[in-house]
N, C-alpha and C. Protein backbone atom coordinates (compact mmCIF):
# COMPACT_ATOMS: atom_id res chain seq x y z
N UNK A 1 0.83 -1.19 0.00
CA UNK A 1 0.00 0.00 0.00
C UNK A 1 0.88 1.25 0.00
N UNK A 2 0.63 2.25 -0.39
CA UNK A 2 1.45 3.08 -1.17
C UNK A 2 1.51 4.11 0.72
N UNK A 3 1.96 4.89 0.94
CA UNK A 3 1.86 6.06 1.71
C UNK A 3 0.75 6.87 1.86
N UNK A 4 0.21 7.26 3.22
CA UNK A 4 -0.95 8.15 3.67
C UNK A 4 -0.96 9.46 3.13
N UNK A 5 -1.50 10.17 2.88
CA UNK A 5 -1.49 11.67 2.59
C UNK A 5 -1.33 12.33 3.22
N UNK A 6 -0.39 13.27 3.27
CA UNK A 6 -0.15 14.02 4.47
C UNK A 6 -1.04 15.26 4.25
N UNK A 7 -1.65 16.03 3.00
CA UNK A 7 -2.84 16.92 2.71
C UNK A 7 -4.26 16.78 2.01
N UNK A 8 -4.92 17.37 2.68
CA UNK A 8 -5.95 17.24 1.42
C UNK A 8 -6.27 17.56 0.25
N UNK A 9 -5.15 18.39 -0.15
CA UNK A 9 -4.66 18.93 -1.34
C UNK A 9 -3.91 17.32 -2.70
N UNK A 10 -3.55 16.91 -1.66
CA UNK A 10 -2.95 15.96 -2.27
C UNK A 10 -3.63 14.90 -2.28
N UNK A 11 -4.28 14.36 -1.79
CA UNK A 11 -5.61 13.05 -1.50
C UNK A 11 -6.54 13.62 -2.22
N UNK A 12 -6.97 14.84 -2.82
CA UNK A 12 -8.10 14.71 -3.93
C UNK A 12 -7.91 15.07 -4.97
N UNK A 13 -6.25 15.83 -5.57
CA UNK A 13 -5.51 15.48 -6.87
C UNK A 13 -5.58 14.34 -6.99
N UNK A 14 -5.29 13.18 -6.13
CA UNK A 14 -4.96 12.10 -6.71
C UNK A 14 -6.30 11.33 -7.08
N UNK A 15 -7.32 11.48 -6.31
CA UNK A 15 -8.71 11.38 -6.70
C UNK A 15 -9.31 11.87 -8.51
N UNK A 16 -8.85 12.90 -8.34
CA UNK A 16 -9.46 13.51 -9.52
C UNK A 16 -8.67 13.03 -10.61
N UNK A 17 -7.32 12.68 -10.37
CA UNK A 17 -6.42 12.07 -11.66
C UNK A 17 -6.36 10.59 -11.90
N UNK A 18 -7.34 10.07 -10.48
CA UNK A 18 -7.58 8.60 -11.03
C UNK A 18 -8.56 7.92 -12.58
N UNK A 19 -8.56 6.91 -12.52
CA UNK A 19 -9.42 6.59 -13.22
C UNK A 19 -10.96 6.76 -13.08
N UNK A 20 -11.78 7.71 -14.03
CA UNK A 20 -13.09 7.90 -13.14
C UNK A 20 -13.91 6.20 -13.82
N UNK A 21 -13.72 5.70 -14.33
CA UNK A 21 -14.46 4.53 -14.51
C UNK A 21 -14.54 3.66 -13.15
N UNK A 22 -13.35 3.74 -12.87
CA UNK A 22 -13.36 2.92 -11.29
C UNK A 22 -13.32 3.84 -10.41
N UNK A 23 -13.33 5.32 -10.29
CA UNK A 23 -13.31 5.72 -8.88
C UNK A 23 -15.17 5.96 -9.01
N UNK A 24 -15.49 6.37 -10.39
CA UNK A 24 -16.97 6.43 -10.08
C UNK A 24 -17.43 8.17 -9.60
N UNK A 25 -17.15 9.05 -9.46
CA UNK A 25 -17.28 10.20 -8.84
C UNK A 25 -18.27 10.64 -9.42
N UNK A 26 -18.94 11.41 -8.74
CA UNK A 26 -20.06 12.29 -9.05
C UNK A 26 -19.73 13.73 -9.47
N UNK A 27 -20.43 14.47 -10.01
CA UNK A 27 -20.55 15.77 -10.02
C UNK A 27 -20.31 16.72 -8.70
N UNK A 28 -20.93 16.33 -7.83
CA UNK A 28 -20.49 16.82 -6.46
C UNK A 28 -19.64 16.33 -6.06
N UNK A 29 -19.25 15.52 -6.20
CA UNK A 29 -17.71 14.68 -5.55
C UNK A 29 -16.79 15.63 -6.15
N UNK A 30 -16.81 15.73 -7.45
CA UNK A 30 -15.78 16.86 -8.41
C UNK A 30 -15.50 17.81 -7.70
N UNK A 31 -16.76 18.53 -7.81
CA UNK A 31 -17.21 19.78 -6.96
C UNK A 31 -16.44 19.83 -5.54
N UNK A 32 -16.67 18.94 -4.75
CA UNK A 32 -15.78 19.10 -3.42
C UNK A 32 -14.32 18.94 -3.66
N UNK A 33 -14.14 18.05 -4.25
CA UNK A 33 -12.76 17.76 -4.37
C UNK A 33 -11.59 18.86 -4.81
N UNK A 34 -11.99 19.71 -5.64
CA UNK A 34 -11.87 20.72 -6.61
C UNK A 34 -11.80 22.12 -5.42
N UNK A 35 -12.57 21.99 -4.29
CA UNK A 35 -12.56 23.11 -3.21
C UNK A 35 -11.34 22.28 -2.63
N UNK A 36 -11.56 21.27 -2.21
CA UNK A 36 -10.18 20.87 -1.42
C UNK A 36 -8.82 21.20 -1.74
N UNK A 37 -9.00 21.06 -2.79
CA UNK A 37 -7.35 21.67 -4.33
C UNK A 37 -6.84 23.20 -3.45
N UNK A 38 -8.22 23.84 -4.01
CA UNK A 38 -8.15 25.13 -3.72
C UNK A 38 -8.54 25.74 -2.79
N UNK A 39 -8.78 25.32 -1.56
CA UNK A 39 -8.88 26.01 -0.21
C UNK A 39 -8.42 25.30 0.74
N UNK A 40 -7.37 26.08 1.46
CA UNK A 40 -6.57 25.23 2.77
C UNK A 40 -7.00 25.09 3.72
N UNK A 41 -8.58 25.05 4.20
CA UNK A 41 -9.64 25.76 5.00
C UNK A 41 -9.54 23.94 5.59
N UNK A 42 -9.25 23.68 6.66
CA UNK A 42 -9.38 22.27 7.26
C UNK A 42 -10.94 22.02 7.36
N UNK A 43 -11.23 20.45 6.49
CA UNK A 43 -11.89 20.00 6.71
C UNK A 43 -13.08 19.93 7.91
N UNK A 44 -14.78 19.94 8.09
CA UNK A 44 -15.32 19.53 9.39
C UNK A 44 -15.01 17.91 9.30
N UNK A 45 -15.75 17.59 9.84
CA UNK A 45 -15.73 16.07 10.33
C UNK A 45 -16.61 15.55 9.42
N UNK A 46 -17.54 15.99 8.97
CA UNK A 46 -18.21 15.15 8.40
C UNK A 46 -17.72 15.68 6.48
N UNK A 47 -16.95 16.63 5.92
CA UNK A 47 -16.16 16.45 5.00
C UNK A 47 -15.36 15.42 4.77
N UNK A 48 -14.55 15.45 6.04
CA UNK A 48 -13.02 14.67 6.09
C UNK A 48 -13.19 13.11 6.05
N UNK A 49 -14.93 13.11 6.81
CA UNK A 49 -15.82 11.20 6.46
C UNK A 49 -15.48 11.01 5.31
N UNK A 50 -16.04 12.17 4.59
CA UNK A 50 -16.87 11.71 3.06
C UNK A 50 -15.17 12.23 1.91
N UNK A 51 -14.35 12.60 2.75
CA UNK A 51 -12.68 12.54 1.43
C UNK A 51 -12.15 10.48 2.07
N UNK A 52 -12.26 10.72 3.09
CA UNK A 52 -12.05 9.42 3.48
C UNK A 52 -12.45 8.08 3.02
N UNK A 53 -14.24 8.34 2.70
CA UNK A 53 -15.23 7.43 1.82
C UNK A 53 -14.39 7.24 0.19
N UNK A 54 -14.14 8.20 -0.37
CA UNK A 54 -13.65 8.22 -1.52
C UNK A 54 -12.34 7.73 -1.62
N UNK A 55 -11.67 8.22 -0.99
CA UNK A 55 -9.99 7.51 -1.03
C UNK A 55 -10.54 6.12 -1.14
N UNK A 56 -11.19 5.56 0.13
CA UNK A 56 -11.41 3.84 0.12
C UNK A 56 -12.34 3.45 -0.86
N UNK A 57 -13.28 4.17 -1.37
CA UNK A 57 -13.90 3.33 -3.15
C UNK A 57 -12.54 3.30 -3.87
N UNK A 58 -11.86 4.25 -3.89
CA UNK A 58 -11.10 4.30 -5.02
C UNK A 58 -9.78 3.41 -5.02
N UNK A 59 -9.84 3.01 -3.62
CA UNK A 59 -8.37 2.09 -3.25
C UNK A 59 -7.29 2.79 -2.65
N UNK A 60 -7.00 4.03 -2.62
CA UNK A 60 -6.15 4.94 -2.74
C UNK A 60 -5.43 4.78 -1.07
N UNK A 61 -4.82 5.44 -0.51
CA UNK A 61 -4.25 5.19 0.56
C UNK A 61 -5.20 6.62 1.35
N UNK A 62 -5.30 6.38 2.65
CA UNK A 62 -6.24 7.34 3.52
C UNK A 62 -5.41 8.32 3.57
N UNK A 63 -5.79 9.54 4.63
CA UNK A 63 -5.06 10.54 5.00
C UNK A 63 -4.40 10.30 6.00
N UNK A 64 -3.05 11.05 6.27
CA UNK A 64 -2.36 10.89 6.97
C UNK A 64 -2.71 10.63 9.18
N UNK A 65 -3.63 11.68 8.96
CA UNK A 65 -4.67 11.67 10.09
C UNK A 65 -5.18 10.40 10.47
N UNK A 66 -5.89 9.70 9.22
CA UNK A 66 -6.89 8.59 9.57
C UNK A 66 -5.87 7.54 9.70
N UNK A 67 -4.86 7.69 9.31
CA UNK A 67 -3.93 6.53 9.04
C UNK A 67 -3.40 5.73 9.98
N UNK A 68 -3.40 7.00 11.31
CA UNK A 68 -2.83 6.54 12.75
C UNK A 68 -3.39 5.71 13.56
């Protein structure tokens, strides 16, 4: 398994540059992901669920946070 993310900047680039056939994303998924890029504004709790939900459809490795 590859390394945790240490940003959320970086856990939903890698989202958005996956494959969308298998990550599957929505329009709003875009939409959030795309604020995450561009605002350093820390996550609530129930954001940081739903970047978390997506890393694990997509396979991807969690955030550095959840990782511990």
């Amino acid at each position: 398994m590859s390394a945790p993310f240490a940003t959320q900047r970086e856990a939903a680039l890698a989202l958005l540059n996956s494959d969308p056939r298998e990550t599957r994303l929505t329009r709003k998924a875009g939409s959030f992901l795309g604020q995450c890029c561009a605002d350093p504004t820390p996550l609530s709790n129930a954001q940081q669920g739903w970047l978390d939900t997506l890393l694990n459809r997509a396979g991807l490795p969690p955030m550095m946070e959840a990782a511990r």
